[in-house]
C-alpha atoms as a PDB file:
ATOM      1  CA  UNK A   1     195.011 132.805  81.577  1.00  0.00           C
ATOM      2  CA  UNK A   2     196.643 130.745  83.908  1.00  0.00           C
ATOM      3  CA  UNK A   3     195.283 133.493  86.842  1.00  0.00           C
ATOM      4  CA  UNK A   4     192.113 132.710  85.674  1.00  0.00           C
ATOM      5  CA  UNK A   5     191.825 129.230  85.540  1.00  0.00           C
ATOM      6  CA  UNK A   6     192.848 129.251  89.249  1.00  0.00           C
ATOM      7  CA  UNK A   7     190.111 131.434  89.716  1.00  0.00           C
ATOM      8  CA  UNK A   8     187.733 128.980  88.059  1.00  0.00           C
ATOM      9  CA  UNK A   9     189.153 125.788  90.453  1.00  0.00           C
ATOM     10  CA  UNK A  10     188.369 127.987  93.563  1.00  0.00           C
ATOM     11  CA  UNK A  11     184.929 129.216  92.669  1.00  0.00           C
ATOM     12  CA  UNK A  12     183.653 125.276  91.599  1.00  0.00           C
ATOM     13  CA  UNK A  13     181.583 123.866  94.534  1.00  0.00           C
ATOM     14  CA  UNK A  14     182.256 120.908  96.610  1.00  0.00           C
ATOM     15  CA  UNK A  15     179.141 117.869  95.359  1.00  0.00           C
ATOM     16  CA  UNK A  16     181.092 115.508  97.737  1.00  0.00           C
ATOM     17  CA  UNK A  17     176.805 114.721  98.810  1.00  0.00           C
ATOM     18  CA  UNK A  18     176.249 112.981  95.381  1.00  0.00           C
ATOM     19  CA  UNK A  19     178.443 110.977  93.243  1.00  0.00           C
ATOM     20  CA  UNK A  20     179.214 112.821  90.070  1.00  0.00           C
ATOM     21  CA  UNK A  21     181.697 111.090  87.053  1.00  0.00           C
ATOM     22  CA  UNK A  22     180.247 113.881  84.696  1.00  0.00           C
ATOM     23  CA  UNK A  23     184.029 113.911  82.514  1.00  0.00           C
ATOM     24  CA  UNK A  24     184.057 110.436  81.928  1.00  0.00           C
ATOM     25  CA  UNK A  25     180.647 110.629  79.790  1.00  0.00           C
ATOM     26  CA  UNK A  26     181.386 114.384  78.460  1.00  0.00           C
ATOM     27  CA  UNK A  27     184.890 114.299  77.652  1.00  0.00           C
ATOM     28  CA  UNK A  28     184.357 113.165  74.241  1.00  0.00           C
ATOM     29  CA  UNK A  29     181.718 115.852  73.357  1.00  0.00           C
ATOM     30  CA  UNK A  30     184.389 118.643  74.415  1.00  0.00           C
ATOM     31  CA  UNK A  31     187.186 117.338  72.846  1.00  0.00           C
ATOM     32  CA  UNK A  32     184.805 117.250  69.745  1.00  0.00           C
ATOM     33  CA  UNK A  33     183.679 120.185  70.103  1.00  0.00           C
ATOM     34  CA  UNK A  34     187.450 121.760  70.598  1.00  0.00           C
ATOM     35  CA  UNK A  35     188.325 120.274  67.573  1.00  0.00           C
ATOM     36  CA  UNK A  36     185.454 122.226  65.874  1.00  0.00           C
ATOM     37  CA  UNK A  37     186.803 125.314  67.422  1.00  0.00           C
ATOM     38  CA  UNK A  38     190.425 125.144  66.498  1.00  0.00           C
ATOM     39  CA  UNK A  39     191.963 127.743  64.673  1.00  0.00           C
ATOM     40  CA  UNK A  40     193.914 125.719  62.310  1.00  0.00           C
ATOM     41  CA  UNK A  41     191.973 122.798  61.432  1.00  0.00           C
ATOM     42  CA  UNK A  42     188.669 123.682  62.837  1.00  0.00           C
ATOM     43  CA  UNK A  43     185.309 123.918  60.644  1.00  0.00           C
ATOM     44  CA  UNK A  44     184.993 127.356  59.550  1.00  0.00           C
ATOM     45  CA  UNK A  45     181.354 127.528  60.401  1.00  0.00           C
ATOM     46  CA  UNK A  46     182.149 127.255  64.105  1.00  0.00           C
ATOM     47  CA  UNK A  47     184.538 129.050  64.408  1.00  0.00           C
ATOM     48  CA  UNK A  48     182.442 132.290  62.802  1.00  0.00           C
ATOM     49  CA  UNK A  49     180.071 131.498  66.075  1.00  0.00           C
ATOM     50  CA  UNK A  50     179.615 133.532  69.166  1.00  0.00           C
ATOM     51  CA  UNK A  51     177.645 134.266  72.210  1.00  0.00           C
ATOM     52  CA  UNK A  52     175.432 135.721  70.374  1.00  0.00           C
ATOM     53  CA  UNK A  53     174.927 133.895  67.228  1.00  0.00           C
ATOM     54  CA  UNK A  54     174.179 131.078  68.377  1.00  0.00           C
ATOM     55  CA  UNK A  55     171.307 131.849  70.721  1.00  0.00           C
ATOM     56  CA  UNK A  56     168.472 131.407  68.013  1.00  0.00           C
ATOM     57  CA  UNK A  57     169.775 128.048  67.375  1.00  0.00           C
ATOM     58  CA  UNK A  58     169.738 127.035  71.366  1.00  0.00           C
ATOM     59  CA  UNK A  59     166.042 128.272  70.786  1.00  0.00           C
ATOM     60  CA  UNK A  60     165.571 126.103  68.445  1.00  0.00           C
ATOM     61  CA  UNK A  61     166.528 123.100  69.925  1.00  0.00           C
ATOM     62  CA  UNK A  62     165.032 123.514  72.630  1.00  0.00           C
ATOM     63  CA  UNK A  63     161.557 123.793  71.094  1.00  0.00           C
ATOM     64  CA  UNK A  64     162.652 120.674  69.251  1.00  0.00           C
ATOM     65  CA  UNK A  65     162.516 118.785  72.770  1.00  0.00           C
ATOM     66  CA  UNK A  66     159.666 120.136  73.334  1.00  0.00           C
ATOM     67  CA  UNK A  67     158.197 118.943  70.322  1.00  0.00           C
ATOM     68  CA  UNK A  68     159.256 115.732  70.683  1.00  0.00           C
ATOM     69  CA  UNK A  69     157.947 115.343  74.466  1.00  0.00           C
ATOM     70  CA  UNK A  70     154.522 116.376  73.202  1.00  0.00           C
ATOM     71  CA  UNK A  71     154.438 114.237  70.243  1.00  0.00           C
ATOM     72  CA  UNK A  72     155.481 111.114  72.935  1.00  0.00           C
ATOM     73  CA  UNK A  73     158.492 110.649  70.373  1.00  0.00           C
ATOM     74  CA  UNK A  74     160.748 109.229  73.122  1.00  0.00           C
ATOM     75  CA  UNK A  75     162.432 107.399  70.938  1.00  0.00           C
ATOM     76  CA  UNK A  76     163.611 110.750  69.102  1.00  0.00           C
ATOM     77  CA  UNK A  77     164.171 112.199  72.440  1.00  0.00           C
ATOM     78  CA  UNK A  78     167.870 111.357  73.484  1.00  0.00           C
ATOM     79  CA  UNK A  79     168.802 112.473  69.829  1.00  0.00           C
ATOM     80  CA  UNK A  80     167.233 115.707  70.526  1.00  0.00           C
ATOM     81  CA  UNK A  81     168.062 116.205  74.113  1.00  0.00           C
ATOM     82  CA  UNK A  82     172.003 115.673  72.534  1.00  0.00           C
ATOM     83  CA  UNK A  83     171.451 118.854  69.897  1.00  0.00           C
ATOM     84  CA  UNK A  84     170.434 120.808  72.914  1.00  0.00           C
ATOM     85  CA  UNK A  85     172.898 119.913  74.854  1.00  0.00           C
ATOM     86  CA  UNK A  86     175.644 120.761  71.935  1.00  0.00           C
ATOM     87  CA  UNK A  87     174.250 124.411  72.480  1.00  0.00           C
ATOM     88  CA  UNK A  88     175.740 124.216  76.324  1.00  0.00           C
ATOM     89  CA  UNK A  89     179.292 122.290  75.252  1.00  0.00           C
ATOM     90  CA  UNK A  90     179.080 125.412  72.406  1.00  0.00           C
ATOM     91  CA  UNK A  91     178.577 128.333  75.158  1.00  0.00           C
ATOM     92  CA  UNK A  92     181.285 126.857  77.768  1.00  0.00           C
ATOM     93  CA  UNK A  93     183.893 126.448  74.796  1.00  0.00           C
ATOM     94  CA  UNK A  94     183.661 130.115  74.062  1.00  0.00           C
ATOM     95  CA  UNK A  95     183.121 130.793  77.702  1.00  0.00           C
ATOM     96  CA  UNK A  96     186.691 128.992  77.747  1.00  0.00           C
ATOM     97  CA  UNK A  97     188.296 130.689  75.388  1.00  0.00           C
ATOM     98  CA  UNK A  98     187.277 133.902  76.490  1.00  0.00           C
ATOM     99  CA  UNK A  99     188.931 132.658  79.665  1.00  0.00           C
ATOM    100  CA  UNK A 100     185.793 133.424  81.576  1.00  0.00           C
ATOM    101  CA  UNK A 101     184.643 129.614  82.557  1.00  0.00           C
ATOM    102  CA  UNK A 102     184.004 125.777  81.008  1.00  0.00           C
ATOM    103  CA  UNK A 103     181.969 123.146  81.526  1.00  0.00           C
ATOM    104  CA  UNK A 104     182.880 121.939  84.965  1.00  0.00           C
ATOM    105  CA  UNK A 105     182.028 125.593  86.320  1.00  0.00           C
ATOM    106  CA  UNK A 106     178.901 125.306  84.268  1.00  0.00           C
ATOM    107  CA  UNK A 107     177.831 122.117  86.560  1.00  0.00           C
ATOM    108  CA  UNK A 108     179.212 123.310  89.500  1.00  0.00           C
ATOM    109  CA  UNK A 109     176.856 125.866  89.504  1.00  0.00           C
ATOM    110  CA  UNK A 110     174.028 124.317  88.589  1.00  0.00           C
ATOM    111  CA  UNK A 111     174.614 121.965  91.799  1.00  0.00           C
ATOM    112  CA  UNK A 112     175.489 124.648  93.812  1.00  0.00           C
ATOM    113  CA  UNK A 113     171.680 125.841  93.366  1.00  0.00           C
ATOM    114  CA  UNK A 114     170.200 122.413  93.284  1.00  0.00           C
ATOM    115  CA  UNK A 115     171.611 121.256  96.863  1.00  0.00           C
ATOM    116  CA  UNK A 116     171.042 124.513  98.370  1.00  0.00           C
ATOM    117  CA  UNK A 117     167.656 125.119  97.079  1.00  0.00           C
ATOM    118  CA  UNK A 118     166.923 121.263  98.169  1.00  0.00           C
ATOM    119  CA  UNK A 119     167.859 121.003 102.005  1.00  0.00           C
ATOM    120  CA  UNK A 120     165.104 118.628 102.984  1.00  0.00           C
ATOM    121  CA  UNK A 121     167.048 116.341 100.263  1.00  0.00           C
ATOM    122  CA  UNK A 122     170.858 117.228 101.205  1.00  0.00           C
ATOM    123  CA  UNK A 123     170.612 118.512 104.432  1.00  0.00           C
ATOM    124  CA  UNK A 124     168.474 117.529 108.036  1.00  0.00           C
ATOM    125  CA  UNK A 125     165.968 120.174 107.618  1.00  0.00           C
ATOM    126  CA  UNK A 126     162.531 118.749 106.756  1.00  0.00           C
ATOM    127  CA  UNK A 127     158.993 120.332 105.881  1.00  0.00           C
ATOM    128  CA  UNK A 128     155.770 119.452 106.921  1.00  0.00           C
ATOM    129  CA  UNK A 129     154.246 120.401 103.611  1.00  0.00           C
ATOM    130  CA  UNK A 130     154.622 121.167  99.968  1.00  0.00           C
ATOM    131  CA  UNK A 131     153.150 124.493 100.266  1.00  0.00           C
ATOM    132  CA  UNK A 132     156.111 125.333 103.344  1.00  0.00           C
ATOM    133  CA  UNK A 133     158.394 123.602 100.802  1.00  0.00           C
ATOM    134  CA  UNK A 134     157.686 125.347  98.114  1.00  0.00           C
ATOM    135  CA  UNK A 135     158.046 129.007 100.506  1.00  0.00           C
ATOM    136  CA  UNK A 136     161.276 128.074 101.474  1.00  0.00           C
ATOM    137  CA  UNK A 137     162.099 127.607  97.290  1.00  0.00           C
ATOM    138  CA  UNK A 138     161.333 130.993  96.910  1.00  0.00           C
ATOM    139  CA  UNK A 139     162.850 132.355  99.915  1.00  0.00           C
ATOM    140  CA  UNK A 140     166.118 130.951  98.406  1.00  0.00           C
ATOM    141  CA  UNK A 141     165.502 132.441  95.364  1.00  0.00           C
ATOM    142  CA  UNK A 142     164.909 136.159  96.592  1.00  0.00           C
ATOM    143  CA  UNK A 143     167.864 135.713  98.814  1.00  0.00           C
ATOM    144  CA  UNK A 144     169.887 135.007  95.394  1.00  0.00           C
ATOM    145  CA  UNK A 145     168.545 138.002  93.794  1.00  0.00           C
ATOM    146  CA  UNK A 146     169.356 140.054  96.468  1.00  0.00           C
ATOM    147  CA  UNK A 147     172.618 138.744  96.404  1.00  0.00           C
ATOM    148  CA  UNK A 148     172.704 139.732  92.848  1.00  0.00           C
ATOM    149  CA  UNK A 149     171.443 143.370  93.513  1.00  0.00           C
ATOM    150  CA  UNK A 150     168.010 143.323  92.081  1.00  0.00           C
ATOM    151  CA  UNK A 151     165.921 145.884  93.009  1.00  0.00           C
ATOM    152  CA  UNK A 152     162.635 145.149  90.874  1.00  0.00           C
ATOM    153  CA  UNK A 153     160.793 142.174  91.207  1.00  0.00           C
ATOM    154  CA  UNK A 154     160.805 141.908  87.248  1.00  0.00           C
ATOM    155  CA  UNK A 155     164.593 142.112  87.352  1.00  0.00           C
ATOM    156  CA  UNK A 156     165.877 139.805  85.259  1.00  0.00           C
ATOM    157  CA  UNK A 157     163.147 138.492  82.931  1.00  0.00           C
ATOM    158  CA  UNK A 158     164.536 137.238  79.899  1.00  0.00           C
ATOM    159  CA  UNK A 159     163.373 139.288  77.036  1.00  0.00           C
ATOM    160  CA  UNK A 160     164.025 137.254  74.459  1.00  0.00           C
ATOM    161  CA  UNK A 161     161.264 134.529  76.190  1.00  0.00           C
ATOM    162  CA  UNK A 162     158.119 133.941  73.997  1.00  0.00           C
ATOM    163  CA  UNK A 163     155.555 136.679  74.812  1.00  0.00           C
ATOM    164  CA  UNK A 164     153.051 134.175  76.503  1.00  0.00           C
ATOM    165  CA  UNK A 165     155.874 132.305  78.473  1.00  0.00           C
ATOM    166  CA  UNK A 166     157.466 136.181  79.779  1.00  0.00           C
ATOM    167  CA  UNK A 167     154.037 137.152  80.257  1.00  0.00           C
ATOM    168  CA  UNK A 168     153.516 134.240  82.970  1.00  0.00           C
ATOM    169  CA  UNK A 169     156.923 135.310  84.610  1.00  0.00           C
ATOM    170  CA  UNK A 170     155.549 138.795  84.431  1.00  0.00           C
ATOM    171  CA  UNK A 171     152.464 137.754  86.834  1.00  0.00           C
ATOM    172  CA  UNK A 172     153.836 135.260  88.816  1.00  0.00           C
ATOM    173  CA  UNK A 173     156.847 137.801  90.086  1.00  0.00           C
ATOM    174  CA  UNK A 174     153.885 140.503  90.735  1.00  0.00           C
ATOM    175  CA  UNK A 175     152.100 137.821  92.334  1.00  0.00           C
ATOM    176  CA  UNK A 176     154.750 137.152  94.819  1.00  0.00           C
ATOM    177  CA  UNK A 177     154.429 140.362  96.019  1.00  0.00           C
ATOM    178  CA  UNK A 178     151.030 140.544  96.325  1.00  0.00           C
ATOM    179  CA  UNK A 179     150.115 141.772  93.127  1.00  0.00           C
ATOM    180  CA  UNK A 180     147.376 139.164  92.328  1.00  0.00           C
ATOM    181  CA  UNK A 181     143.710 138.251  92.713  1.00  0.00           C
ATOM    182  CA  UNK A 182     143.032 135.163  95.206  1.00  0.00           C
ATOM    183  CA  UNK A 183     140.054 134.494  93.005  1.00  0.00           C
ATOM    184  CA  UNK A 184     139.268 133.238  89.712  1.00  0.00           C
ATOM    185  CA  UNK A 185     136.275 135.371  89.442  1.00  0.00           C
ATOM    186  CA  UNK A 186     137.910 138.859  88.688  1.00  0.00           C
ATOM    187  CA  UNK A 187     140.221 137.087  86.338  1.00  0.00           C
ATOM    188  CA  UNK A 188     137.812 135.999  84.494  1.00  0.00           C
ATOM    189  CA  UNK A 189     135.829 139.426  84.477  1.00  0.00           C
ATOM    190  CA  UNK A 190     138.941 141.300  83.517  1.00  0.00           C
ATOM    191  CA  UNK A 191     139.151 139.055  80.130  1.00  0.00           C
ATOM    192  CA  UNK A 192     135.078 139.819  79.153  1.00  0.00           C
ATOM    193  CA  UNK A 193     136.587 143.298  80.519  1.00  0.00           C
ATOM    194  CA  UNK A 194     139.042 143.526  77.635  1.00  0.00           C
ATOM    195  CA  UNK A 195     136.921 142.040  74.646  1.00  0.00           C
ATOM    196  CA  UNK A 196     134.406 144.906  75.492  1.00  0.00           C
ATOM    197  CA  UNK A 197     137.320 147.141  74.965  1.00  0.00           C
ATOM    198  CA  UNK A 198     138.898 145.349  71.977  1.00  0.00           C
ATOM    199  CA  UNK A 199     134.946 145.860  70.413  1.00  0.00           C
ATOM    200  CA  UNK A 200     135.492 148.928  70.714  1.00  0.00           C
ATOM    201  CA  UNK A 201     137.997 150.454  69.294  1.00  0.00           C
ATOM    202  CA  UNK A 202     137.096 147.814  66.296  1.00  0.00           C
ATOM    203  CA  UNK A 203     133.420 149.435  66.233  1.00  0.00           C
ATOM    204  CA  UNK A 204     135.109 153.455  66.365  1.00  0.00           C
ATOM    205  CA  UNK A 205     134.120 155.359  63.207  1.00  0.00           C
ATOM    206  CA  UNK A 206     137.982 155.799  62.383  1.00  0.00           C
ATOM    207  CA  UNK A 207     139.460 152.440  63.783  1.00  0.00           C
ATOM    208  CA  UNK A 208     143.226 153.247  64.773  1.00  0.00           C
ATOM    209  CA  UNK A 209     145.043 149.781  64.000  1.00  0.00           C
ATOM    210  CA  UNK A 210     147.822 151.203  66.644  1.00  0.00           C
ATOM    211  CA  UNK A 211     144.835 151.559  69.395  1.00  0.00           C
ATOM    212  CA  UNK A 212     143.615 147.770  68.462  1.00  0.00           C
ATOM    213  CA  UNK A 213     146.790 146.380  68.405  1.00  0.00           C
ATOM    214  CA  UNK A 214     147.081 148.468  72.048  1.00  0.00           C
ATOM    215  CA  UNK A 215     143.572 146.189  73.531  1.00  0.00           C
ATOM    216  CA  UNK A 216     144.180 143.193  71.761  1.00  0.00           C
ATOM    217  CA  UNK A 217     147.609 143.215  73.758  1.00  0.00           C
ATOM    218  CA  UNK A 218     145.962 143.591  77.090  1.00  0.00           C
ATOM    219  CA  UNK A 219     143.773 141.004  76.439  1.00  0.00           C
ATOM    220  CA  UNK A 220     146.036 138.293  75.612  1.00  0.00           C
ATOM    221  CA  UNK A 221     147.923 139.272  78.380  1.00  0.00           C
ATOM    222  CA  UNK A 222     144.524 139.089  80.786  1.00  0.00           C
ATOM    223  CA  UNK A 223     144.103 135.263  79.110  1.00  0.00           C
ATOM    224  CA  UNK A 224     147.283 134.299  80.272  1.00  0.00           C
ATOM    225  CA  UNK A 225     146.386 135.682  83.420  1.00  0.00           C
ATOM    226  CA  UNK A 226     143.480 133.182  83.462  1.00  0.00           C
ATOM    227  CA  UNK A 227     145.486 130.376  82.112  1.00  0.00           C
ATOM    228  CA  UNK A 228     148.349 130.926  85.102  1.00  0.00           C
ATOM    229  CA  UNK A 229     144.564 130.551  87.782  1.00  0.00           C
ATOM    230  CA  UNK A 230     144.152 127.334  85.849  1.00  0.00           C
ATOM    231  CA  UNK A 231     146.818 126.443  86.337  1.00  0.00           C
ATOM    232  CA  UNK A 232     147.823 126.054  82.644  1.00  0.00           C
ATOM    233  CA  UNK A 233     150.978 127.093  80.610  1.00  0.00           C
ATOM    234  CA  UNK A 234     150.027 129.255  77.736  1.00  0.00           C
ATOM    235  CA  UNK A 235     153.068 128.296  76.042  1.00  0.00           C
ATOM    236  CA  UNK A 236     152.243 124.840  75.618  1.00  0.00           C
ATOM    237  CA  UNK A 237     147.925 125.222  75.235  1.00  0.00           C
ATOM    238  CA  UNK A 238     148.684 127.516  72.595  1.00  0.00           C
ATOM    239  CA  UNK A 239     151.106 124.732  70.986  1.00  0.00           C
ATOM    240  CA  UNK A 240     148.776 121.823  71.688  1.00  0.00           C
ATOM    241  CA  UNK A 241     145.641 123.929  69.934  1.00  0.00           C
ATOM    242  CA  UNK A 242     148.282 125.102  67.060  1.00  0.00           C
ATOM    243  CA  UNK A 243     148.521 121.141  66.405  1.00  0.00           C
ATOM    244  CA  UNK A 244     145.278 120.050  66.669  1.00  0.00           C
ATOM    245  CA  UNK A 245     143.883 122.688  64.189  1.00  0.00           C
ATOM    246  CA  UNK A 246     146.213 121.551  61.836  1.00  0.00           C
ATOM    247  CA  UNK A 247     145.381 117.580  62.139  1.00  0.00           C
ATOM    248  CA  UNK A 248     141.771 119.037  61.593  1.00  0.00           C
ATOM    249  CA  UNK A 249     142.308 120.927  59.166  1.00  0.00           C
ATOM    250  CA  UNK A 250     144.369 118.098  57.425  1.00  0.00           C
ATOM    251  CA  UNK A 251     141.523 116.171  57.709  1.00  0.00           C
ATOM    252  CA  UNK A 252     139.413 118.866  55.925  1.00  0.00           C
ATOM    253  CA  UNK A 253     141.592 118.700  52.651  1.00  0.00           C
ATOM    254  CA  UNK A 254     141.051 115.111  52.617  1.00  0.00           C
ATOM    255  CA  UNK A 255     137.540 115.307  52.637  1.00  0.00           C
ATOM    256  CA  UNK A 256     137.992 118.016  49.962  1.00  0.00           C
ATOM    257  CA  UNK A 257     140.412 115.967  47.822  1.00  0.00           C
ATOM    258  CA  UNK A 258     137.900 112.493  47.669  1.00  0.00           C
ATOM    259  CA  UNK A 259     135.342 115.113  46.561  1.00  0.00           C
ATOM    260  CA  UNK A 260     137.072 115.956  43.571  1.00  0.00           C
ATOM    261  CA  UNK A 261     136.548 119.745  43.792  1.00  0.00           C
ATOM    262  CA  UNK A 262     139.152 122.253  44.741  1.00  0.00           C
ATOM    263  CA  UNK A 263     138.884 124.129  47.997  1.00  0.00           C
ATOM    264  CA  UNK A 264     137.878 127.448  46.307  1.00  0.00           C
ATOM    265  CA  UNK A 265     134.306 125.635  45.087  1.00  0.00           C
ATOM    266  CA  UNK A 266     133.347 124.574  48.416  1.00  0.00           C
ATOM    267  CA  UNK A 267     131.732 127.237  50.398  1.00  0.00           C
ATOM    268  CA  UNK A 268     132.217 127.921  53.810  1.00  0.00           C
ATOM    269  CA  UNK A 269     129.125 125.967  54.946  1.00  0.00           C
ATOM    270  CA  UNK A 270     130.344 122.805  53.621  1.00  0.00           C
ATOM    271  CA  UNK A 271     134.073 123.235  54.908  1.00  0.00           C
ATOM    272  CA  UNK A 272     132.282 123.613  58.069  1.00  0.00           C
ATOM    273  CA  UNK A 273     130.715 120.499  57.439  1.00  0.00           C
ATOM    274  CA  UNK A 274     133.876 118.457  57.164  1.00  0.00           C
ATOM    275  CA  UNK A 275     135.214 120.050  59.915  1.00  0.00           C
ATOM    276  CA  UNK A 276     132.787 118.901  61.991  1.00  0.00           C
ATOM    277  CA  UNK A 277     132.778 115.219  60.609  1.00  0.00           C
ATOM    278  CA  UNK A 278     136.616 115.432  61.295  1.00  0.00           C
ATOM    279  CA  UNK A 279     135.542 116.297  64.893  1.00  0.00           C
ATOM    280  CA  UNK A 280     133.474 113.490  65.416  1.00  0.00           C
ATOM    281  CA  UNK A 281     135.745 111.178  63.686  1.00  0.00           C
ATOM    282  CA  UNK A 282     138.215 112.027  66.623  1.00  0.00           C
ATOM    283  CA  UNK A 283     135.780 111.822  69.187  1.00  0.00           C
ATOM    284  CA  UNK A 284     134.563 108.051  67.968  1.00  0.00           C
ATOM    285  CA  UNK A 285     137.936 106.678  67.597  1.00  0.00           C
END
């Protein structure tokens, strides 16, 4: 162990460029978090933990910031931004124990990346544009994953991302390459493309669900395409509409509720109705 922790020391990164006191306001969340972990008087719960178990709830939290961003909760932010970074403290205290690193290799890496992939900030090298700034990101970054022995330029593409989020990294590591159209037209032929096809199979005088299933695929994956021209994350549209259909549709059972009828006795018309006074209600507010 000992071995190793030398190890550790020499492979941290000199931040000497920025002034970093990162164990004075951390120190207390590992200790706590050591205490969780320790064998004899630890919480049992914790201590059942691994790598592995824990990743749905680092999932979770992470949405949770999310959510609070895009509901301008600030004020529920820092509270939320502390679960998800419990999830980190978690990982490098098994990382620890394992003897394989801890928290200051954790942010010694992270600013290893940051200053080198940020010379016009650390370093005298400047850039006359965004556009040559942004080239020389990604030139860092496919230096790194040639360093790491890549081969594929969809090496490394987290599979457990949502589908719409790995579907953007998907097109945007083809696109480096070349793999793209410069327009938005054929984009947006490609999607009217893959309804046709959805149609279909739908329309087929034995539909196969399997064969369906197959088009719809490639067409959500051509509307993300379109999205990434817009320049629009899927991810978070797809959130955004989730939320607004359901303050609509909140609005609808209101409107159902002060007419004293159930849902069920309203037909379709008239929930259409209310939907579209809910609409307008928004709109005149």
């Amino acid at each position: 162990m000992q071995k190793n922790q030398q190890g550790q020391k020499s492979d941290r990164v000199e931040t000497q460029q920025i002034d970093m006191n990162v164990e004075q306001n951390i120190q207390p969340l590992l200790d706590i978090m050591t205490k969780l972990r320790d064998p004899e008087t630890g919480c049992s719960w914790d201590l059942a933990q691994t790598f592995d178990s824990i990743v749905p709830f680092t999932l979770e939290e992470a949405y949770e910031v999310a959510d609070t961003i895009e509901r301008v909760a600030l004020d529920e932010l820092p509270s939320e931004l502390g679960d998800l970074l419990f999830q980190v403290v978690f990982y490098c205290q098994l990382g620890q124990e394992q003897g394989l690193f801890d928290f200051g290799v954790v942010v010694d890496k992270i600013c290893h990346k940051l200053i080198n992939r940020h010379p016009h900030v650390f370093t005298e090298q400047d850039f006359q544009s965004c556009d040559v700034m942004k080239q020389n990101w990604e030139s860092l970054k496919e230096k790194e994953r040639h360093e790491r022995q890549l081969n594929s330029a969809l090496d490394d593409i987290p599979l457990a991302l949502p589908a719409l989020s790995r579907s953007v990294k998907i097109q945007k590591r083809v696109a480096r390459v070349g793999f793209d159209w410069d327009t938005l037209e054929p984009v947006v032929a490609k999607v009217q493309e893959e309804i046709i096809e959805v149609l279909d199979e739908v329309n087929q005088a034995q539909v196969s669900q399997d064969n369906v299933t197959d088009e719809m695929g490639d067409l959500l994956f051509a509307v993300v395409n379109m999205a990434r021209h817009l320049k629009v994350d899927p991810e978070q549209a797809l959130r955004l509409a989730n939320r607004k259909f359901e303050r609509r549709f909140r609005g609808v059972e209101e409107k159902v509720a002060a007419s004293g009828r159930p849902m069920t006795e309203h037909t379709l018309s008239q929930l259409d109705a209310h939907w579209n006074a809910v609409k307008q209600e928004e709109k005149d507010k």
